[in-house]
Protein backbone atom coordinates (compact mmCIF):
# COMPACT_ATOMS: atom_id res chain seq x y z
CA UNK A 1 -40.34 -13.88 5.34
CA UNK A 2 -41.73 -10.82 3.57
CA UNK A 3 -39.10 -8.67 4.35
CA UNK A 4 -36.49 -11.15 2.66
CA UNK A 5 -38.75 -12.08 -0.50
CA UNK A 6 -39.02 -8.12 -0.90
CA UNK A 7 -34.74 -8.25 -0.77
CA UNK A 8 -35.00 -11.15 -3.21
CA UNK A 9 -37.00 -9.05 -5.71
CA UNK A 10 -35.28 -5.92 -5.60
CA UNK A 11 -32.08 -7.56 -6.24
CA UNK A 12 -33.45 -9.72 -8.55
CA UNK A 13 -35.36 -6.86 -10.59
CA UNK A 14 -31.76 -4.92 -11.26
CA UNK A 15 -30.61 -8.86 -13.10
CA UNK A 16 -30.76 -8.91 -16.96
CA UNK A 17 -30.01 -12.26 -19.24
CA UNK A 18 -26.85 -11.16 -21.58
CA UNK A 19 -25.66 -14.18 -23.27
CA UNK A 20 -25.10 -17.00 -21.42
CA UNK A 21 -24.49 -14.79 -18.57
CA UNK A 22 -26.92 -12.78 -15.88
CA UNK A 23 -25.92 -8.89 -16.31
CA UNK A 24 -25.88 -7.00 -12.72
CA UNK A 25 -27.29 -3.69 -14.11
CA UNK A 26 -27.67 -2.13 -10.65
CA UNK A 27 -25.02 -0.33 -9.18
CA UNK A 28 -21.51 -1.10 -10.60
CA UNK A 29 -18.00 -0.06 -8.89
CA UNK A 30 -16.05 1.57 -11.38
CA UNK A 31 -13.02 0.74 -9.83
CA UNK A 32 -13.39 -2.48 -9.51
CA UNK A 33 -16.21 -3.98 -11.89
CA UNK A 34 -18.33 -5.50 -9.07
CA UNK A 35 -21.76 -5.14 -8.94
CA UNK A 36 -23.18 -3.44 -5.72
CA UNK A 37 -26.03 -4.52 -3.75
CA UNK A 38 -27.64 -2.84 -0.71
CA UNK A 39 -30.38 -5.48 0.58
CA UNK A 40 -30.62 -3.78 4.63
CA UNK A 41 -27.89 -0.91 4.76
CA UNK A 42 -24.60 -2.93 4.40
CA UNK A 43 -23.38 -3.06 0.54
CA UNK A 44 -22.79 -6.16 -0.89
CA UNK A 45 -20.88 -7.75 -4.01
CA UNK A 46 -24.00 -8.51 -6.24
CA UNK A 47 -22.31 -11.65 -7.05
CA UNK A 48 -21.86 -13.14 -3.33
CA UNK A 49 -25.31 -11.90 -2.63
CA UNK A 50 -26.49 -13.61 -5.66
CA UNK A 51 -24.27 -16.82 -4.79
CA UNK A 52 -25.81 -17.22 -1.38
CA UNK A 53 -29.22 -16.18 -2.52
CA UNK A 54 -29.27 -19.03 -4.12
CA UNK A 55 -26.98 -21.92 -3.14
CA UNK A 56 -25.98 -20.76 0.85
CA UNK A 57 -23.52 -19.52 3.07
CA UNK A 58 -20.26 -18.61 1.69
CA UNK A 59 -17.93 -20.58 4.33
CA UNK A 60 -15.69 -17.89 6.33
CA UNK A 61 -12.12 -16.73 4.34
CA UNK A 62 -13.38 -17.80 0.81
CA UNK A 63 -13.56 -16.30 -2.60
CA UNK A 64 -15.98 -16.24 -5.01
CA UNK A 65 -14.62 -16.70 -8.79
CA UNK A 66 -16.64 -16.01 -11.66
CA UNK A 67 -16.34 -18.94 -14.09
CA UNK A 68 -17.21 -16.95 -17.21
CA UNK A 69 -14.84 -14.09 -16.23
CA UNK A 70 -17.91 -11.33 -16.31
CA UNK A 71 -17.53 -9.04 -12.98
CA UNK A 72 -20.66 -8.21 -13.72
CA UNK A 73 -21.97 -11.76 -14.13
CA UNK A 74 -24.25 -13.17 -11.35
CA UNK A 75 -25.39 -15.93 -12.52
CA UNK A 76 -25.12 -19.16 -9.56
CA UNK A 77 -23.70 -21.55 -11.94
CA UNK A 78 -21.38 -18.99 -13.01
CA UNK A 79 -20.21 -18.58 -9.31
CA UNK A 80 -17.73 -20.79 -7.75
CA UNK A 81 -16.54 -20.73 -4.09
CA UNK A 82 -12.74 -21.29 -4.02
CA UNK A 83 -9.77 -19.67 -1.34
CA UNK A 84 -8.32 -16.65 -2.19
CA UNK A 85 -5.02 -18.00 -3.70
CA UNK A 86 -7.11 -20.34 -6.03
CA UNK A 87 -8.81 -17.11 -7.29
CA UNK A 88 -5.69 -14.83 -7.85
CA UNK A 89 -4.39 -17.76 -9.99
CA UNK A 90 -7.07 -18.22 -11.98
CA UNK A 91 -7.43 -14.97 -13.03
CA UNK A 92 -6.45 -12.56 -15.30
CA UNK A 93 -4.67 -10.42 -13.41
CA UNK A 94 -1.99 -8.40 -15.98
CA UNK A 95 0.14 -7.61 -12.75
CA UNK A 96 1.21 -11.20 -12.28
CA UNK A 97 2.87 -11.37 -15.48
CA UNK A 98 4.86 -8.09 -14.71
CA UNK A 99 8.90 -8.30 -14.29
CA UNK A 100 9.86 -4.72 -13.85
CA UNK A 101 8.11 -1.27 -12.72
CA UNK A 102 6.83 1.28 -14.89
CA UNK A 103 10.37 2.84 -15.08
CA UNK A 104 11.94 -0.67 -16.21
CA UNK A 105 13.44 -1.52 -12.82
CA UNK A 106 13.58 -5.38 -11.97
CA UNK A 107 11.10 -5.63 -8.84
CA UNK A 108 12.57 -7.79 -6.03
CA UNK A 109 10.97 -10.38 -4.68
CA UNK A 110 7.46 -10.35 -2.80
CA UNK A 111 8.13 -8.60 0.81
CA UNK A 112 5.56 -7.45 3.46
CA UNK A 113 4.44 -3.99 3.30
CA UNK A 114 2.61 -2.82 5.81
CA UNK A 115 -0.06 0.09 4.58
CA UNK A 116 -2.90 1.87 6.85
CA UNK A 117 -1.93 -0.15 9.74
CA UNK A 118 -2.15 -3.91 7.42
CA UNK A 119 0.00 -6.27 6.23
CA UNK A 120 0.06 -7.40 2.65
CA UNK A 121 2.70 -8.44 0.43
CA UNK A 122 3.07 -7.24 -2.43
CA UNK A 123 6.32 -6.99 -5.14
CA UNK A 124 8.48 -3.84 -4.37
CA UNK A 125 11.12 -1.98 -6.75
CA UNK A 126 13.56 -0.49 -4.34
CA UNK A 127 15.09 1.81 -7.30
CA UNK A 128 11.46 4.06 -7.20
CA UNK A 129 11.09 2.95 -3.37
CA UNK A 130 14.26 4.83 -3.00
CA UNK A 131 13.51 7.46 -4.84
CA UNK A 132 10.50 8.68 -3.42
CA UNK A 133 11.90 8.28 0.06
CA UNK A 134 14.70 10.60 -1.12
CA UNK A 135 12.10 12.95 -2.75
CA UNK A 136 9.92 13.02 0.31
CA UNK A 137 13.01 13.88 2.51
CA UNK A 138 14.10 16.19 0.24
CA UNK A 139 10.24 18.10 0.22
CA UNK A 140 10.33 17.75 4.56
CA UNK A 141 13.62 19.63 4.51
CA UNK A 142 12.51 22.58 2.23
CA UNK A 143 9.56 22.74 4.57
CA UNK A 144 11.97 22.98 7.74
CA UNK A 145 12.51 26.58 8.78
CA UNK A 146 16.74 27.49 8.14
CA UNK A 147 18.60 27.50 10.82
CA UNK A 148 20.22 30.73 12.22
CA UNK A 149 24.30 30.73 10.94
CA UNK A 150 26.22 31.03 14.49
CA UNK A 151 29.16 32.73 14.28
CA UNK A 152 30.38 30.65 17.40
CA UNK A 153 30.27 27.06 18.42
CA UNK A 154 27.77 26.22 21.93
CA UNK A 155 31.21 26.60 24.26
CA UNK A 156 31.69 30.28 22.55
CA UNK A 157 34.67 29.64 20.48
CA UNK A 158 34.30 31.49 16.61
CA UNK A 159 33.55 29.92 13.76
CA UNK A 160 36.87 31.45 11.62
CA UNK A 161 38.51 29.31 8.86
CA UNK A 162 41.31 28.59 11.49
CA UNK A 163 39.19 27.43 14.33
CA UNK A 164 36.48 25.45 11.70
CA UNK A 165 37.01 21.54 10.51
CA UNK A 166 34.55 20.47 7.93
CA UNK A 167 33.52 16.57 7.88
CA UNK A 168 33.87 14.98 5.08
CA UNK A 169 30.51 14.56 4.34
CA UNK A 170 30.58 18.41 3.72
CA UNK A 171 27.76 19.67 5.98
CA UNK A 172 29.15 19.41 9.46
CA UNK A 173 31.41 21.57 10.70
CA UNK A 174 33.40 20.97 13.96
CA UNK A 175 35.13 23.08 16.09
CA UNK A 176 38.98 22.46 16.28
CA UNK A 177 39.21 23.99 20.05
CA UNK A 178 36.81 21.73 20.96
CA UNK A 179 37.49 18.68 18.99
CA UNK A 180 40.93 19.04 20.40
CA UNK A 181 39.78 18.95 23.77
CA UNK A 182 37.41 16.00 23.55
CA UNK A 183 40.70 13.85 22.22
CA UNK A 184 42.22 14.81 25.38
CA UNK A 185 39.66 14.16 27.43
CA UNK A 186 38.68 10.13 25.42
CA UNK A 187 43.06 10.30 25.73
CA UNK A 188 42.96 10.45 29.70
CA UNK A 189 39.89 7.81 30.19
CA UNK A 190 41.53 5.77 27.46
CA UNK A 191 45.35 5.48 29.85
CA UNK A 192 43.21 5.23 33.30
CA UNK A 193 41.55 1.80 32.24
């Protein structure tokens, strides 16, 4: 019992009346706006800490929203227990109301992304999707060491500007001795079945 009361009081020490609200003025995430609390080495949210400090066990897969909209608020009767969903809606999240990327691309619909092994969904624009796939391949091939030029194909014919056929995508190059001898070849097997 000592042990917890001495929890209680630390946490309760770092707690400062602001309003109508409780101010957390311990440790505050400055990415997020939570308050921090470490009561036995494993941080906290101040505010869950604070919620079952003083009205229980937060059931298993819920949320905690803050009823006065103060991350920073721990106050119990500030704290409400609610899913996940319940909590995105209610808040004030300026992402929701967002249309189109940064860029002024429409994003697509909501589709599952999986990140660091986890899947989430989340809203994608495939214009700067695209992009920075073509980016990335672009950096991985500047990276790759050139290849040698051959001056003859792998069955030792030259590469001359009779004996060369370049694809139409303007990068391969196929040699004619060769390409002419594959026909014949698919030819045969194509009049023995």
């Amino acid at each position: 019992m000592g042990m917890a009361s001495n929890i209680s009081t630390r946490f309760w020490l770092k707690v400062y009346p602001r309003g109508d609200c409780w101010e957390w003025r311990g440790y505050l995430n400055h990415t997020t706006g939570y308050g921090r609390f470490n009561p036995s080495g494993a941080p906290v949210n101040a505010h869950r800490f604070a919620y079952e400090a003083a009205k229980g066990a937060i059931p298993e897969g819920m949320s905690i929203d803050h009823l006065c909209r103060h991350k920073w608020c721990v106050k119990p009767s500030h704290l409400e227990v609610v899913t996940h969903a319940e909590n995105m809606r209610r808040g004030e999240s300026k992402n929701r109301k967002k249309t189109h990327c940064p860029q002024g691309h429409p994003y697509s619909r909501r589709q599952a992304v999986v990140k660091n092994g986890a899947q989430r969904f989340q809203r994608v624009c495939y214009a700067c999707h695209n992009q920075v796939a073509r980016e990335k391949r672009a950096r991985a091939a500047a990276l790759r060491p050139p290849k040698s030029i051959a001056t003859h194909c792998r069955n030792g014919h030259p590469w001359d500007e009779r004996n060369t056929y370049r694809h139409p995508n303007g990068v391969d190059r196929i040699c004619r001795v060769c390409r002419a001898a594959g026909m014949r070849r698919h030819n045969a097997q194509a009049r023995m079945d």
